[in-house]
Protein backbone atom coordinates (compact mmCIF):
# COMPACT_ATOMS: atom_id res chain seq x y z
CA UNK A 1 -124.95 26.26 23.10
CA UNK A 2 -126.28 24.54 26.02
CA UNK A 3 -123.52 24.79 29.36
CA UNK A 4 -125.56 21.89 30.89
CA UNK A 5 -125.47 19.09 27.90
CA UNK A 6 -121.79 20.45 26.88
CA UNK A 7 -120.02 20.66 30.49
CA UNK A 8 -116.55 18.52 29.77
CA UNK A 9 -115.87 15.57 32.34
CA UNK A 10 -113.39 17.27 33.58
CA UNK A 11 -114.34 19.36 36.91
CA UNK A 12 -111.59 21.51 38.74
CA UNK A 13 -111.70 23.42 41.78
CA UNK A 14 -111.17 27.38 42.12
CA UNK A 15 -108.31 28.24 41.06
CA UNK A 16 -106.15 29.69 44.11
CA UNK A 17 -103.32 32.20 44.13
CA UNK A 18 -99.95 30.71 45.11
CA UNK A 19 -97.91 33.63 44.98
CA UNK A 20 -98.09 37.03 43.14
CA UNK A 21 -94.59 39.16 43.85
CA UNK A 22 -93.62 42.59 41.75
CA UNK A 23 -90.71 44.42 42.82
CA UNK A 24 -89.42 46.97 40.90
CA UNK A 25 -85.60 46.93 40.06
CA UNK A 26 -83.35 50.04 41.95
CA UNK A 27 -80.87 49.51 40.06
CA UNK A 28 -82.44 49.28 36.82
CA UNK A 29 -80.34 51.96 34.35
CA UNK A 30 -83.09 53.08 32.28
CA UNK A 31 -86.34 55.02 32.21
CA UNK A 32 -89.47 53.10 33.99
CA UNK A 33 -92.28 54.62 32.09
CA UNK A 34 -90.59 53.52 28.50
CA UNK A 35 -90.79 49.93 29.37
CA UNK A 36 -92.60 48.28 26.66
CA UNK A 37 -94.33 44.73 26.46
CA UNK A 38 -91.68 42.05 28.45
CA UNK A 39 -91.37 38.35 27.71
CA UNK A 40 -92.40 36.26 30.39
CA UNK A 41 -91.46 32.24 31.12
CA UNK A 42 -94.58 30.11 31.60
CA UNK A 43 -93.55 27.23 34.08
CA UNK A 44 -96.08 24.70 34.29
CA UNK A 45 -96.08 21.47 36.62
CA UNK A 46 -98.33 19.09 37.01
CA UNK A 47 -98.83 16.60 40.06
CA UNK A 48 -99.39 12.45 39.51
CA UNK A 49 -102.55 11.73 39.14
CA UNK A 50 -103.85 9.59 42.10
CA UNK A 51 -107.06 7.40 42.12
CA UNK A 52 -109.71 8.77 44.72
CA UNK A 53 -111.68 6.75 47.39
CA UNK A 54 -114.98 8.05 44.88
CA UNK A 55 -112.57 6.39 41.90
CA UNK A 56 -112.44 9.60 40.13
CA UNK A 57 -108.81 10.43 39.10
CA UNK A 58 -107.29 13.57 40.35
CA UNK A 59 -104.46 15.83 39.55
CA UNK A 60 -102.97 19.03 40.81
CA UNK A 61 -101.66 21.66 37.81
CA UNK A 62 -99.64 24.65 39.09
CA UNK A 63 -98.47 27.60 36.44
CA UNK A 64 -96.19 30.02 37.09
CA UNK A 65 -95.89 32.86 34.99
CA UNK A 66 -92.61 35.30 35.43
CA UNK A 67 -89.85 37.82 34.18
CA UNK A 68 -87.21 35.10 34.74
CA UNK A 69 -86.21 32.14 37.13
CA UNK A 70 -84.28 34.07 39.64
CA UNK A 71 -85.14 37.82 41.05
CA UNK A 72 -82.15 39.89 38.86
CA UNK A 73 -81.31 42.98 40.15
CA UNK A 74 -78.71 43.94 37.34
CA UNK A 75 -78.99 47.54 35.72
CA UNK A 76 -81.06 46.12 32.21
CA UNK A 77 -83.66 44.44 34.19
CA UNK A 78 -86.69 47.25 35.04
CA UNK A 79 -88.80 44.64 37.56
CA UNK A 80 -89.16 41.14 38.69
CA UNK A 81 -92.64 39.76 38.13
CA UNK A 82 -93.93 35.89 39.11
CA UNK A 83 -97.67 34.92 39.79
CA UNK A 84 -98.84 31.29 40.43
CA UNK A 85 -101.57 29.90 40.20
CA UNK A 86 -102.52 26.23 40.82
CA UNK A 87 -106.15 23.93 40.75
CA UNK A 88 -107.04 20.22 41.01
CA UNK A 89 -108.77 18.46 37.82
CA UNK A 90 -110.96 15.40 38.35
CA UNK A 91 -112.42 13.29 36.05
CA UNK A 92 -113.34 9.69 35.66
CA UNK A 93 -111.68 6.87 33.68
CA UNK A 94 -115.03 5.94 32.08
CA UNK A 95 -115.60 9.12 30.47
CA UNK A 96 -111.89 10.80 29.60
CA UNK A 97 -109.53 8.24 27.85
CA UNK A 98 -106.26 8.53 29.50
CA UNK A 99 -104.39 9.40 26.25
CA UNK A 100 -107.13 12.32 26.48
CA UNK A 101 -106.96 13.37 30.43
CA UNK A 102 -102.68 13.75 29.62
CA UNK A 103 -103.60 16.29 26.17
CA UNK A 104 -106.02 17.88 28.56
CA UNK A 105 -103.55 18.76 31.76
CA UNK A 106 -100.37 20.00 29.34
CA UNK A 107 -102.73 21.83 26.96
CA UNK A 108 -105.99 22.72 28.53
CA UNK A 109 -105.29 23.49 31.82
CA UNK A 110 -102.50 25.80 31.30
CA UNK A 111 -104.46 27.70 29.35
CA UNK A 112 -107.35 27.90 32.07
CA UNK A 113 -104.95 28.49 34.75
CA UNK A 114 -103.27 31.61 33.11
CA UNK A 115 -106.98 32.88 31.67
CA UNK A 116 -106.83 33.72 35.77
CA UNK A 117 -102.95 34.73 35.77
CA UNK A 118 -103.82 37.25 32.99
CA UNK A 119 -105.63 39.70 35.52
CA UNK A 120 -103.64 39.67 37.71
CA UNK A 121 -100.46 40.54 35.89
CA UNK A 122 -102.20 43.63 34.47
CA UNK A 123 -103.27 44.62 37.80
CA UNK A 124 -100.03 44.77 39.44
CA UNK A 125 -97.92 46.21 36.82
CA UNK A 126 -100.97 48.78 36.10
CA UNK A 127 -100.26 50.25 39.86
CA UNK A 128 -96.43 50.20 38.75
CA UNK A 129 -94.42 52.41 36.79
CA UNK A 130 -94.09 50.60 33.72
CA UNK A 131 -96.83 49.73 30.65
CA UNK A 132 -99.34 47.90 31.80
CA UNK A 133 -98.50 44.32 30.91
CA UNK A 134 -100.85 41.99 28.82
CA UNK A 135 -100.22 38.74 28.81
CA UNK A 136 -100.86 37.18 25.06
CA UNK A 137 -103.20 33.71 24.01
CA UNK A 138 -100.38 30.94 24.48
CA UNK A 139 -100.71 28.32 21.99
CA UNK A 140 -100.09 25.21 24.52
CA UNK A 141 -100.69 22.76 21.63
CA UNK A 142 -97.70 24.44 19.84
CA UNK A 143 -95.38 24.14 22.05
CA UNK A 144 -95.82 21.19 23.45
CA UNK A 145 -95.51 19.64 19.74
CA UNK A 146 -91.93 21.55 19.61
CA UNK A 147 -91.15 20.30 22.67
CA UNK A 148 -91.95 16.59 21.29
CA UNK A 149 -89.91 17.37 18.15
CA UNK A 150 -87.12 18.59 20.15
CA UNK A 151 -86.76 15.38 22.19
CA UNK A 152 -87.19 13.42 19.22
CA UNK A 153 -84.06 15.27 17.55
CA UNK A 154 -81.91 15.04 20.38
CA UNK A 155 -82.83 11.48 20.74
CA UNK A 156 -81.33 11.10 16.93
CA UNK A 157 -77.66 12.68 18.34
């Protein structure tokens, strides 16, 4: 495949690092080194998108990937882990519908954003005492079709 006849109309900037935090629990009852895999929250929020002086439409995505909302210190918790990352999208109304830009900032960029999370999760819990953690493909598409369906059934009530 050819990167320069296939490059999407969507252009983003580096991604930057927002905030990266591990802190190990002291009060955490069991054994460090036998702490498997953990589930981890995916928070994702996007900015509106704002019309640029070049008329190219822009929008900030931020993703936060972490143990749980708030740092628990109780004894079943082993660590507290959050890492955010965050980018700007641009793209032009002539060449991305806007049905298409919204699919491509709930679906695409979270997935782009945590391709850089990934890294840096495993680094900082590989310097820990605990299994290094690896952080899984998300299907974005997925859940944002349950989320759809949930709305739609509470709607119903």
């Amino acid at each position: 495949m050819d990167t320069q006849k296939h490059q999407s109309a969507f252009r983003f900037t580096n991604p930057m690092l927002l905030e990266s935090i591990y802190m190990a629990n002291p009060n955490y009852d069991g054994d460090m080194g036998s702490v498997g895999s953990t589930n981890f929250k995916i928070n994702v929020l996007t900015s509106p998108t704002e019309k640029q002086a070049n008329g190219k439409l822009v929008a900030t995505v931020s993703e936060s990937l972490m143990t749980s909302e708030n740092i628990d210190q109780s004894k079943a918790t082993p660590f507290y882990l959050r890492v955010t990352m965050s980018a700007k999208f641009e793209w032009s109304e002539d060449d991305v519908p806007k049905d298409q830009a919204s699919l491509f900032l709930k679906i695409n960029a979270p997935s782009f954003l945590l391709s850089y999370i990934r890294p840096v999760v495993a680094n900082l819990t590989e310097q820990a005492a605990i299994q290094t953690q690896h952080i899984p493909f998300i299907d974005f598409a997925h859940a944002m079709q349950q989320k759809k369906d949930k709305h739609k059934g509470n709607q119903g009530q």
